[in-house]
Protein backbone atom coordinates (compact mmCIF):
# COMPACT_ATOMS: atom_id res chain seq x y z
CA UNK A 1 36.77 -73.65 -60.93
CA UNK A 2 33.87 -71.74 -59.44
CA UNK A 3 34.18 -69.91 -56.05
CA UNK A 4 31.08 -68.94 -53.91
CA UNK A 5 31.11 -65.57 -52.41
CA UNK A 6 29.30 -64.91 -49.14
CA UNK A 7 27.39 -61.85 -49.92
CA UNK A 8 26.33 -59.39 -47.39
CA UNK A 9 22.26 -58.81 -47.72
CA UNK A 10 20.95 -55.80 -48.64
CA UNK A 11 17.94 -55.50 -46.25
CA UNK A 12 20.37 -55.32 -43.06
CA UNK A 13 24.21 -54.00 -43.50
CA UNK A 14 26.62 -54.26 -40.91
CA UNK A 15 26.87 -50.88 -38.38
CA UNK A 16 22.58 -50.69 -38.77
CA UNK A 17 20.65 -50.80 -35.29
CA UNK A 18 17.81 -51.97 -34.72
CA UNK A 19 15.36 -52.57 -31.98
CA UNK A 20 14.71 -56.89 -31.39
CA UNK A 21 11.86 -58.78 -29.38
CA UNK A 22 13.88 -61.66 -28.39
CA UNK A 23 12.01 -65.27 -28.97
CA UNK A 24 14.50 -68.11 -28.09
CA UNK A 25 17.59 -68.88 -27.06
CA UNK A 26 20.09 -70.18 -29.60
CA UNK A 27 22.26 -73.47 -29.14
CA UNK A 28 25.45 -71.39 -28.40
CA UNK A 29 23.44 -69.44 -25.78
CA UNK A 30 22.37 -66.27 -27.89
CA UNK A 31 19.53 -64.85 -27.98
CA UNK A 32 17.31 -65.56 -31.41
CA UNK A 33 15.11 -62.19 -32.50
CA UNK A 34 14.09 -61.65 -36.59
CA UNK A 35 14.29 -58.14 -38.21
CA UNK A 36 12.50 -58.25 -41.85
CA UNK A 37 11.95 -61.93 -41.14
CA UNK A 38 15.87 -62.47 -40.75
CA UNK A 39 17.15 -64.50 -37.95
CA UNK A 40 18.93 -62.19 -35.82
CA UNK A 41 21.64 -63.59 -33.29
CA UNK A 42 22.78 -61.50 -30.00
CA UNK A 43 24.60 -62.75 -27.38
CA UNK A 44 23.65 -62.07 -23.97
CA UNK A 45 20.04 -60.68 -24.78
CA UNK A 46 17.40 -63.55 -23.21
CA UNK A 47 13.70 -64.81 -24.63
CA UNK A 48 10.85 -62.38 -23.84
CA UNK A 49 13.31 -58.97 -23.44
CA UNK A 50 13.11 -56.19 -26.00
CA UNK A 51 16.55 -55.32 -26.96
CA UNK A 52 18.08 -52.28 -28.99
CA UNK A 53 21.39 -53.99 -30.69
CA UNK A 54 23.82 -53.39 -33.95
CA UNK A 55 24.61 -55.57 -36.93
CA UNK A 56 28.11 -56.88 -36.70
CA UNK A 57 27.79 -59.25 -39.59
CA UNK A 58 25.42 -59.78 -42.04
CA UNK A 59 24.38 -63.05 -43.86
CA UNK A 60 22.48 -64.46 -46.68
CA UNK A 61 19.89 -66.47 -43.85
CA UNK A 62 20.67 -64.86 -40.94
CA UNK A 63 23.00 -61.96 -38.67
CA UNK A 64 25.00 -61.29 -35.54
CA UNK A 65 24.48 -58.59 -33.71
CA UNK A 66 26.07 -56.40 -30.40
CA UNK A 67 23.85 -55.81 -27.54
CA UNK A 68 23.53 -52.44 -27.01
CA UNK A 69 20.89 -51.91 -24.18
CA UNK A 70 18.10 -53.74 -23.13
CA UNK A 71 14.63 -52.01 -23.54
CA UNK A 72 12.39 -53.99 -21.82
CA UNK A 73 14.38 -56.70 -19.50
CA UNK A 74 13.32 -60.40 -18.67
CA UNK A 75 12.32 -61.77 -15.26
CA UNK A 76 14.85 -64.19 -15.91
CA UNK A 77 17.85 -61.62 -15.83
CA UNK A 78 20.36 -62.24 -13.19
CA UNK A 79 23.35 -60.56 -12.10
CA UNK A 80 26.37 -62.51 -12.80
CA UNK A 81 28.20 -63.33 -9.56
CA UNK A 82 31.54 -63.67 -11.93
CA UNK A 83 33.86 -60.50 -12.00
CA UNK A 84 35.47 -61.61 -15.21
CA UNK A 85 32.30 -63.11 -16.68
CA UNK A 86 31.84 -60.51 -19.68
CA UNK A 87 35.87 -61.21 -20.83
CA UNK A 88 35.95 -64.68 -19.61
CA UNK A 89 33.33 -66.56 -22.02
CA UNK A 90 33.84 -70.07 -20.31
CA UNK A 91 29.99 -69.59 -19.12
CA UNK A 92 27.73 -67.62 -21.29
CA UNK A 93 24.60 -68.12 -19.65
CA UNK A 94 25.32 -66.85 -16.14
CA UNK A 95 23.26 -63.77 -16.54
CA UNK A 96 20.10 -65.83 -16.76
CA UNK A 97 18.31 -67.33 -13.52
CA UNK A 98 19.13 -71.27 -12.90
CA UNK A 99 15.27 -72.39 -13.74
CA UNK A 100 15.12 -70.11 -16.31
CA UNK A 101 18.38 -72.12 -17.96
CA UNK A 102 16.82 -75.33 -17.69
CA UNK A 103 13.30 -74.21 -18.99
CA UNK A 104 15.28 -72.73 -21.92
CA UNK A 105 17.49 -75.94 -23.12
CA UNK A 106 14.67 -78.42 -22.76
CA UNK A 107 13.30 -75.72 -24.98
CA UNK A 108 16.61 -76.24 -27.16
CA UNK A 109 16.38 -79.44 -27.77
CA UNK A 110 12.54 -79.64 -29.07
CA UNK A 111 13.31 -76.86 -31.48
CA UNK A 112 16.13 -78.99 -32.78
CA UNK A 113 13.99 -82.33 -32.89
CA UNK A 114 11.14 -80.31 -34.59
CA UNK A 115 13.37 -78.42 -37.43
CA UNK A 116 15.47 -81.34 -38.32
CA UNK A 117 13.47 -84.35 -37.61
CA UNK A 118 10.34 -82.48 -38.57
CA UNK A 119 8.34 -83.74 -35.03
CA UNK A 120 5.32 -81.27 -33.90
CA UNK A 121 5.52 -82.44 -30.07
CA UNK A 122 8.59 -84.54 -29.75
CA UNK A 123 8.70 -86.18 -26.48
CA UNK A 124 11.22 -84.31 -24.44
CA UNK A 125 11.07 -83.96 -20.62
CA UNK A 126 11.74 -81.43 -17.93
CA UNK A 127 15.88 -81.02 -18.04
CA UNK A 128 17.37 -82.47 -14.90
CA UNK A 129 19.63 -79.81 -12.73
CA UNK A 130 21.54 -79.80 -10.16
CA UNK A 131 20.25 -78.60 -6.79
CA UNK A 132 23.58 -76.47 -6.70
CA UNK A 133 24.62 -75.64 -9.90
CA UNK A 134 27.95 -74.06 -8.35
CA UNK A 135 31.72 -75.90 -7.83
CA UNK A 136 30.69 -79.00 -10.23
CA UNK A 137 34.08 -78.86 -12.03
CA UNK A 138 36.05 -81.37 -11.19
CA UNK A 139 39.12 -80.33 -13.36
CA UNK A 140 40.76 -76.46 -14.25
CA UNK A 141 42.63 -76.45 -17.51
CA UNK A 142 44.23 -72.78 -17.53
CA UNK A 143 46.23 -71.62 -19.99
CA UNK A 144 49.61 -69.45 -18.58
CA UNK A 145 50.67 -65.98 -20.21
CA UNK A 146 52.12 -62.26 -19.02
CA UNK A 147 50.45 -59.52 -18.51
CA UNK A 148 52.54 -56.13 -17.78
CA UNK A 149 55.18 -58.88 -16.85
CA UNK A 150 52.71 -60.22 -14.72
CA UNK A 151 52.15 -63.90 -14.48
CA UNK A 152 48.83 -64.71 -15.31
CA UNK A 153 46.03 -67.97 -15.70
CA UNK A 154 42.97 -68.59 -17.04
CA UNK A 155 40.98 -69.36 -20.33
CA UNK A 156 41.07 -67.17 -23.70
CA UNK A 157 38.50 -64.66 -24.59
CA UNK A 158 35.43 -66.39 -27.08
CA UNK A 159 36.80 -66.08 -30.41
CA UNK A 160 40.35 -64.75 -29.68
CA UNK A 161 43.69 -65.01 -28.22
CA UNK A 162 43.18 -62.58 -25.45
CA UNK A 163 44.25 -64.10 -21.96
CA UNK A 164 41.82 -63.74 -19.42
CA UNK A 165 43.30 -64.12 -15.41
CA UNK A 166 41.18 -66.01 -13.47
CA UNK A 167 41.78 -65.43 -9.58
CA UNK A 168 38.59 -67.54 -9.31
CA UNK A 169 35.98 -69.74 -10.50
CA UNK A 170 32.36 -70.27 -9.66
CA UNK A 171 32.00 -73.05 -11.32
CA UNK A 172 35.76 -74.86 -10.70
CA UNK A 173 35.68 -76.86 -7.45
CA UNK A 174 37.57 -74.82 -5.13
CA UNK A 175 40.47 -76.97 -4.81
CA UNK A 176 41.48 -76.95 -7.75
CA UNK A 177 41.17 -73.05 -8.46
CA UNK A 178 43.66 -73.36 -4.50
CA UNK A 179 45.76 -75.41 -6.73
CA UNK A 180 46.25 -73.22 -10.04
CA UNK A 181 46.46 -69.97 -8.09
CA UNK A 182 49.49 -71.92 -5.83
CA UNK A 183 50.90 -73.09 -8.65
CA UNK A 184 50.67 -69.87 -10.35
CA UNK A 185 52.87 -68.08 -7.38
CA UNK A 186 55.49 -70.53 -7.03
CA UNK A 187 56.42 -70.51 -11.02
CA UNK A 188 56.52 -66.87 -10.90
CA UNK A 189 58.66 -66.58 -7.25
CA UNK A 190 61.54 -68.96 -8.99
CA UNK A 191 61.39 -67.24 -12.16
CA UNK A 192 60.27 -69.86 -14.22
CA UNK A 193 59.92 -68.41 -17.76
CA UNK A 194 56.12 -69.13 -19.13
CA UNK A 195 55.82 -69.95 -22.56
CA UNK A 196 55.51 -67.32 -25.30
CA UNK A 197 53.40 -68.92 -28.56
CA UNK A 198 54.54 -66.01 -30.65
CA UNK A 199 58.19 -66.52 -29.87
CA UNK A 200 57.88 -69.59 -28.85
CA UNK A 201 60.17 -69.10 -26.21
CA UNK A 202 59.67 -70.33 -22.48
CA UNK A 203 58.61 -73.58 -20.61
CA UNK A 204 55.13 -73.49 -18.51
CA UNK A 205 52.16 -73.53 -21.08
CA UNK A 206 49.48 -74.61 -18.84
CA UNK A 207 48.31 -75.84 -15.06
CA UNK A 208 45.95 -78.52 -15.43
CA UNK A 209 44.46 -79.05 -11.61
CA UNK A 210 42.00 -82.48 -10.94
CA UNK A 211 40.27 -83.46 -7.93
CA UNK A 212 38.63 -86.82 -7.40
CA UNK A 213 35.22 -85.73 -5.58
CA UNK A 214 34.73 -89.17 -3.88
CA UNK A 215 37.94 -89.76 -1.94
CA UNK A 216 39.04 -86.40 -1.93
CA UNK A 217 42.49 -86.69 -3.96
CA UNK A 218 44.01 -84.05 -5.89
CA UNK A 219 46.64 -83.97 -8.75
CA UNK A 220 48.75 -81.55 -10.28
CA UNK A 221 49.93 -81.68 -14.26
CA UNK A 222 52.27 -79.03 -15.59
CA UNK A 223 52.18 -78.59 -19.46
CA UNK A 224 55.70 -77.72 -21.21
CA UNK A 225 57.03 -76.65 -24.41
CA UNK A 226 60.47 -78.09 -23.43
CA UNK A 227 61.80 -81.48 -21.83
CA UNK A 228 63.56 -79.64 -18.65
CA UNK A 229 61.99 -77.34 -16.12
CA UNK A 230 64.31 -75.54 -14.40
CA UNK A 231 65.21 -75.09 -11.05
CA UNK A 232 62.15 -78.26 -10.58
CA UNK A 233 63.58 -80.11 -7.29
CA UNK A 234 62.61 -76.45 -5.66
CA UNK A 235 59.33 -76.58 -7.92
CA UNK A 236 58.68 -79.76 -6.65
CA UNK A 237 59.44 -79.17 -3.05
CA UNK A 238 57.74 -75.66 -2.91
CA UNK A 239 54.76 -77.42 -4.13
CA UNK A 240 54.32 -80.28 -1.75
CA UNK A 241 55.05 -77.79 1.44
CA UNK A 242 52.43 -75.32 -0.07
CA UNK A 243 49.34 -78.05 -1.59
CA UNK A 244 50.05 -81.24 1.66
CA UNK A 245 46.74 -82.34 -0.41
CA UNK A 246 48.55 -82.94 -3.86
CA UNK A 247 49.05 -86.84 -4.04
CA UNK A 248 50.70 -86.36 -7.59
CA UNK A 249 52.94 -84.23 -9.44
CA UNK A 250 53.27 -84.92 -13.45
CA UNK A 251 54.33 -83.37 -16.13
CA UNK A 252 53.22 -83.58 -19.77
CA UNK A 253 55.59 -82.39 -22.71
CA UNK A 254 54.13 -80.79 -25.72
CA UNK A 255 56.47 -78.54 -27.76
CA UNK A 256 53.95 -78.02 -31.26
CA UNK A 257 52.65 -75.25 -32.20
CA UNK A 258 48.79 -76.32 -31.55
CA UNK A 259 45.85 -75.50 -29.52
CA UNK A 260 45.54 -78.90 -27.89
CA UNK A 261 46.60 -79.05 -24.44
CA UNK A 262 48.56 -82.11 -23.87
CA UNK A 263 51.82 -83.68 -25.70
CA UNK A 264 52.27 -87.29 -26.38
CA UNK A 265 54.56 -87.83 -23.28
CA UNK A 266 53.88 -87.38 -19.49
CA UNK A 267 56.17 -87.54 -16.65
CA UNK A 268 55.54 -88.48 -13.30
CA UNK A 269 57.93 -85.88 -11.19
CA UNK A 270 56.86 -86.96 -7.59
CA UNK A 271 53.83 -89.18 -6.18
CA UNK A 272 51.46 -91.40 -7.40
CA UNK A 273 50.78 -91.61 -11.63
CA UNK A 274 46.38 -91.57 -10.59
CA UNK A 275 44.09 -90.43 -8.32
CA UNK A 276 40.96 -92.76 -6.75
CA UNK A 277 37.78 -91.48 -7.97
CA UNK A 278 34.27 -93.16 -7.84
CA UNK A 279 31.33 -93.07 -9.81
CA UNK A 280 28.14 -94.86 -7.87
CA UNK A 281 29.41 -97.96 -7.22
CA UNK A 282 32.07 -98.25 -9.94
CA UNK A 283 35.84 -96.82 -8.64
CA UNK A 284 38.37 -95.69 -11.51
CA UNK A 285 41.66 -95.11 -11.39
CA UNK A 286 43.00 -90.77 -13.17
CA UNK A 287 46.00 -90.28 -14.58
CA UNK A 288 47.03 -87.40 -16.12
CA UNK A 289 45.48 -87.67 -19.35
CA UNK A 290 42.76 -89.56 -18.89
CA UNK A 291 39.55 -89.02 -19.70
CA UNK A 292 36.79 -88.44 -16.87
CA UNK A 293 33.17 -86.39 -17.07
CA UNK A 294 34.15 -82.94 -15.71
CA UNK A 295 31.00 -82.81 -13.41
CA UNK A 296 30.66 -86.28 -11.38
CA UNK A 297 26.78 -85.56 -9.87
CA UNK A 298 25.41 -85.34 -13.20
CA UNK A 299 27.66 -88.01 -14.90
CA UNK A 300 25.59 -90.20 -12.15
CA UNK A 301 21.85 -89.20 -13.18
CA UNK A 302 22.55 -88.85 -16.71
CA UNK A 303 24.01 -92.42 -16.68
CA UNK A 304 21.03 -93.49 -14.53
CA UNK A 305 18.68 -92.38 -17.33
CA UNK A 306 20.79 -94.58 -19.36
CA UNK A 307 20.27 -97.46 -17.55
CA UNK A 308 16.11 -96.40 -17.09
CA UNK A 309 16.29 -96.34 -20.84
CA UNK A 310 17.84 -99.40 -22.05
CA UNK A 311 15.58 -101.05 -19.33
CA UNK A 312 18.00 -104.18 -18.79
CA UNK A 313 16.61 -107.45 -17.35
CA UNK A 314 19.56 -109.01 -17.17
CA UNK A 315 19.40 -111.44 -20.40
CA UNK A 316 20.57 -108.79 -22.72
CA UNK A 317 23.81 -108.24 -24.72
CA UNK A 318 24.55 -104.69 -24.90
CA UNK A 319 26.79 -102.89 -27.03
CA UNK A 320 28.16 -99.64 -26.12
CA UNK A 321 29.31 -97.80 -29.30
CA UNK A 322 31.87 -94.48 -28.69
CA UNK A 323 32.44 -96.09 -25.43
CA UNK A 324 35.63 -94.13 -24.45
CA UNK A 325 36.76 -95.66 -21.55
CA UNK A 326 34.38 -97.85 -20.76
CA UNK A 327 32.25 -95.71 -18.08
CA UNK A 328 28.96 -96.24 -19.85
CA UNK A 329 28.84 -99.85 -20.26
CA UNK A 330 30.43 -100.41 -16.94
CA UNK A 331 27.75 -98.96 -15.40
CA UNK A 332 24.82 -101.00 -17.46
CA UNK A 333 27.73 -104.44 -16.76
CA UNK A 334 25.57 -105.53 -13.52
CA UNK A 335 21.97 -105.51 -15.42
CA UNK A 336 23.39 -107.14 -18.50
CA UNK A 337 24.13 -110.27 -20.00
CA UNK A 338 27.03 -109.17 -21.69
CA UNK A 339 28.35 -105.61 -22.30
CA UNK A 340 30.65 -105.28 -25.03
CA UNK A 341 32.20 -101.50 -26.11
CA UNK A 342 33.74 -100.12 -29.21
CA UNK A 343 36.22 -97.55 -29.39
CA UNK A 344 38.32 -96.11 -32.11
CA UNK A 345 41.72 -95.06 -29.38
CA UNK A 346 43.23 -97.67 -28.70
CA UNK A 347 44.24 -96.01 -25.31
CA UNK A 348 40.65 -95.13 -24.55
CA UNK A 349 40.44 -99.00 -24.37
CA UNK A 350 43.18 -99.84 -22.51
CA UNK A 351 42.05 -97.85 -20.10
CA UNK A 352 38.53 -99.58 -20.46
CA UNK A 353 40.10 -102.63 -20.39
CA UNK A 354 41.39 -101.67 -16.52
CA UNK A 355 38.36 -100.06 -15.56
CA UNK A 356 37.02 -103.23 -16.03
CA UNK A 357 39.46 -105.17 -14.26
CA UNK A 358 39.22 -102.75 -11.36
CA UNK A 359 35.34 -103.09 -10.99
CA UNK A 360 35.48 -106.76 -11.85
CA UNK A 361 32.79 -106.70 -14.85
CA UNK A 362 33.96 -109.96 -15.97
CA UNK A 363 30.92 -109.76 -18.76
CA UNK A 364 32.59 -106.70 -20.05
CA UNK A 365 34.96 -106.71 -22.95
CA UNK A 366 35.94 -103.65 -24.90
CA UNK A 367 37.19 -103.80 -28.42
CA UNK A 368 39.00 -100.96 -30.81
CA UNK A 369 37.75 -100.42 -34.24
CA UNK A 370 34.68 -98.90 -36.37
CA UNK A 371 30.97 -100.11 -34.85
CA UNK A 372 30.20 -99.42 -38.03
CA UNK A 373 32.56 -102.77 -38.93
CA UNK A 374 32.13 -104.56 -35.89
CA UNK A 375 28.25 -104.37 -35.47
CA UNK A 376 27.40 -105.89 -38.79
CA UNK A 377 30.51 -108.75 -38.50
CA UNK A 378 29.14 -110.33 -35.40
CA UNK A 379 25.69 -109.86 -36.46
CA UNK A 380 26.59 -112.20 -39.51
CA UNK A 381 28.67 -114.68 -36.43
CA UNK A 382 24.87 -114.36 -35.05
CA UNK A 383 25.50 -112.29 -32.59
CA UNK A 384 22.70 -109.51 -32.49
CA UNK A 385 22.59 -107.12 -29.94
CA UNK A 386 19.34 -106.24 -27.87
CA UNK A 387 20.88 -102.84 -26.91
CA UNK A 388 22.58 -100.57 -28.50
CA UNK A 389 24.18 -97.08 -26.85
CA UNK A 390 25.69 -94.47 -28.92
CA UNK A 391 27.74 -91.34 -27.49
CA UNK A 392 29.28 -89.98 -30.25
CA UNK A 393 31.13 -86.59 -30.52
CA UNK A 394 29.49 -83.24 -31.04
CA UNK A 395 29.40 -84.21 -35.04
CA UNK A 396 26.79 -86.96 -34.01
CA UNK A 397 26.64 -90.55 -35.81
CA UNK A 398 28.53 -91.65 -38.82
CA UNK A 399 25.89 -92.24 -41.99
CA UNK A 400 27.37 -96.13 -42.58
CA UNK A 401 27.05 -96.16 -38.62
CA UNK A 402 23.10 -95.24 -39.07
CA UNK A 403 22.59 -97.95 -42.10
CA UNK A 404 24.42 -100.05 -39.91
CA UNK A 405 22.19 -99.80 -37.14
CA UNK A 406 19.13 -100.01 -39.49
CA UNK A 407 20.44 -103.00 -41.13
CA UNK A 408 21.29 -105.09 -37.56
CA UNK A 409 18.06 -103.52 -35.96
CA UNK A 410 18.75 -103.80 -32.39
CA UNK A 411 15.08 -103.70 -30.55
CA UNK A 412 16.48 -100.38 -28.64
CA UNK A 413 19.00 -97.64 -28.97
CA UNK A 414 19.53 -95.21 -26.30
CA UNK A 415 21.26 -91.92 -27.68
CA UNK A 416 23.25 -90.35 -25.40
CA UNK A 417 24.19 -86.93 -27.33
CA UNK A 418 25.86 -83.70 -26.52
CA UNK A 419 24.49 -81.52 -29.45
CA UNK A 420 20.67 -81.35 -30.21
CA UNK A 421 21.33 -80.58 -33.52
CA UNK A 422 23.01 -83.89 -34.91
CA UNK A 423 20.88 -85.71 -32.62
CA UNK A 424 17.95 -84.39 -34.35
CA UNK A 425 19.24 -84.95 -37.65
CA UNK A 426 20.37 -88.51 -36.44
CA UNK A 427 16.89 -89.11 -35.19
CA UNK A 428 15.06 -88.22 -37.93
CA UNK A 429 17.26 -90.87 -40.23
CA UNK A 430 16.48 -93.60 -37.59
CA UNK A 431 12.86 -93.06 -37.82
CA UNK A 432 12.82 -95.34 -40.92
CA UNK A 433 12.70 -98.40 -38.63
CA UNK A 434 12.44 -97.10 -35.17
CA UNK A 435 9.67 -94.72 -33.14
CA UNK A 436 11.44 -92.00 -30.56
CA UNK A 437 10.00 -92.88 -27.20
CA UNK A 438 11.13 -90.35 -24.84
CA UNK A 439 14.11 -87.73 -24.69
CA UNK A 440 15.81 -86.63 -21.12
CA UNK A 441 18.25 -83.30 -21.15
CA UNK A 442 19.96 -83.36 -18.50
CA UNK A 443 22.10 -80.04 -17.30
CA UNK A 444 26.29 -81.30 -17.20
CA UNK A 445 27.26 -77.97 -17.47
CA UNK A 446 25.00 -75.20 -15.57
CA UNK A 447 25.53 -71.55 -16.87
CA UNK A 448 26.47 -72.83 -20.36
CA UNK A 449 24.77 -72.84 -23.09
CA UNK A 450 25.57 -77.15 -23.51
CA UNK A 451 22.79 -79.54 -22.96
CA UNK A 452 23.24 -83.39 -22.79
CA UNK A 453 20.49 -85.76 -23.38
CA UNK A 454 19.38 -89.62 -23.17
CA UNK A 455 17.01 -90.56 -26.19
CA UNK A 456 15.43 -93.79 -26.41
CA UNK A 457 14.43 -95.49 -30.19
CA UNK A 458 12.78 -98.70 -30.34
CA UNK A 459 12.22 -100.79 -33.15
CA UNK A 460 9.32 -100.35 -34.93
């Protein structure tokens, strides 16, 4: 058996400084300078400055390295209005102006479409922001800890297990940061132990706050490592004096030694199981653990390029591939002939199943199982879509998904992606039978480095 060492290069060693013009930004938000024609990597340096930095690792292709001072600083540089933003790492772009963030991931994404699907001038617009790019978040997940016995929420440090307490949030709506820090107090006032992970001792693991932005409704989820909460009628009762605006109190059980959030079970322990949340015209109902876009303005344009995209006239059957549940292809329903999703979790369609109900998109039907299956099988039944829309993960499309798609040749697939990287790649496979007509990034997530966009592909 042969094993592959990762050598350090010998032109740059780790602990050497050096002095960086810095080009581009990176897709994790870094800035991209070259020393000896190596790709050099520091985060928080931005395009245009001159920056003095040291090696902290050094690769075959490429290295990291630590920002020491910056020589010659960019227009674009902005004072964070975050106290904790250095620790914090949930936003690594917040040092950079909002224009100048949008500039640079439109930039992003042709970089990605011309190294991977090997296009001089793909087509990619303007990104689409938000007019305030503050308060979008319509859900805080924080993780609970001690600190100099302490209670303490927030988010871990980037690459670590350092706890980071979060007071406040620019970027959380503000009642649900009113809801964590409430929820915070009351725990520690009845002496509620938090969970330890090294131990893995204690009960409260995390407060997971949502608020519906369209009617207003907010919901409170409490994340154990054990079955029982003590002393929880007070819990309960403190809560509901201290948040009137809490319609729901759950809790979620998850007692494995893991980094997801949520358990298998949930527990309703007072109110209603969902909050009423709209989307446009559509109206879902939120439970706990369901799944919802964590910034509702730009869920609506993104999915309105969507719709501009597929360009529906009403005659067409659409199939909505990744569909989650359902949001997508409820909102193309009322252009379409027929609308029909595919999901692999089979409670992502369940819940599709209701959204649909709930909206009444009787030409809506949502299926579970591999597109990659599906597609081909009613295809064969003579049943060819006109549409197709993909969303997949961050690890982009399946390879039998793409052969599948160039085999059943749908006259148009609109890409919705979350990573220009695999969308790239992805693209430049489809190109066999299909032209790229336009690409649209659109900003979900200001003051990180994440860029969404709509790409349209028409058959050849």
């Amino acid at each position: 058996m042969t094993t592959y060492k990762k050598e350090q290069d010998a032109s740059i060693r780790v602990g050497q400084q050096m002095t960086l013009t810095i080009k581009s930004l990176g897709i994790n938000g870094e800035g991209i300078g070259y020393f000896k024609r190596k790709i050099v990597f520091v985060e928080g340096a931005l395009p245009g400055e001159v920056v003095h930095a040291e090696v902290t690792e050094a690769r075959e292709k490429y290295a990291t390295a630590r920002l020491l001072r910056v020589v010659e600083k960019s227009a674009s540089r902005t004072n964070p209005p975050c106290p904790v933003y250095a620790e914090c790492g949930g936003c690594s772009l917040q040092h950079m102006d909002y224009a100048a963030q949008l500039a640079s991931k439109q930039e992003i994404v042709i970089e990605s479409l011309r190294k991977y699907a090997r296009l001089n001038q793909p087509p990619v617009s303007p990104t689409i922001g938000m007019d305030n790019p503050w308060s979008y978040r319509n859900k805080a997940q924080f993780q609970v800890g001690k600190e100099n016995g302490k209670l303490i929420a927030g988010l871990y440090q980037t690459g670590s297990h350092q706890l980071v307490n979060l007071e406040g949030c620019q970027v959380q709506h503000e009642a649900t940061t009113k809801i964590v820090q409430t929820a915070k107090q009351i725990i520690e006032e009845l002496g509620i132990p938090v969970y330890d992970e090294k131990k893995r001792t204690g009960v409260i693991r995390t407060i997971v706050a949502r608020v519906a932005f369209a009617t207003g409704e907010t919901q409170l989820t409490l994340v154990t490592a054990t079955p029982e909460i003590p002393r929880v009628k007070e819990l309960i009762l403190e809560l509901r004096t201290k948040l009137p605006e809490l319609v729901g109190i759950a809790q979620n059980v998850n007692n494995q030694k893991t980094s997801l959030v949520f358990g298998d079970k949930t527990i309703s322990l007072w109110g209603k199981a969902s909050i009423a949340e709209k989307l446009g015209e559509l109206s879902f109902d939120l439970s706990a653990r369901a799944f919802f876009q964590l910034n509702p303005e730009q869920t609506q344009k993104l999915y309105n390029q969507v719709k501009t995209a597929a360009g529906l006239t009403g005659k067409e059957l659409v199939l909505d591939l990744y569909c989650g549940t359902g949001t997508i292809g409820l909102w193309l329903a009322p252009y379409a002939r027929e609308v029909r999703g595919i999901e692999l979790i089979p409670e992502a369609v369940e819940d599709a199943h209701r959204n649909a109900q709930r909206n009444q998109a009787s030409n809506a039907s949502f299926h579970v199982g591999r597109a990659e299956v599906l597609m081909p099988k009613w295809a064969k039944q003579g049943t060819r879509p006109d549409v197709v829309v993909v969303d997949p993960p961050r690890t982009g499309l399946d390879d039998a998904l793409i052969r599948s798609l160039l085999d059943v040749q749908p006259k148009k697939i609109v890409y919705v992606s979350c990573n220009p990287s695999t969308l790239a790649k992805d693209v430049g496979k489809l190109m066999q039978r299909y032209e790229l007509k336009s690409v649209q990034p659109v900003d979900m997530f200001p003051h990180t480095a994440h860029v969404e966009s709509v790409t349209l592909l028409t058959l050849k």
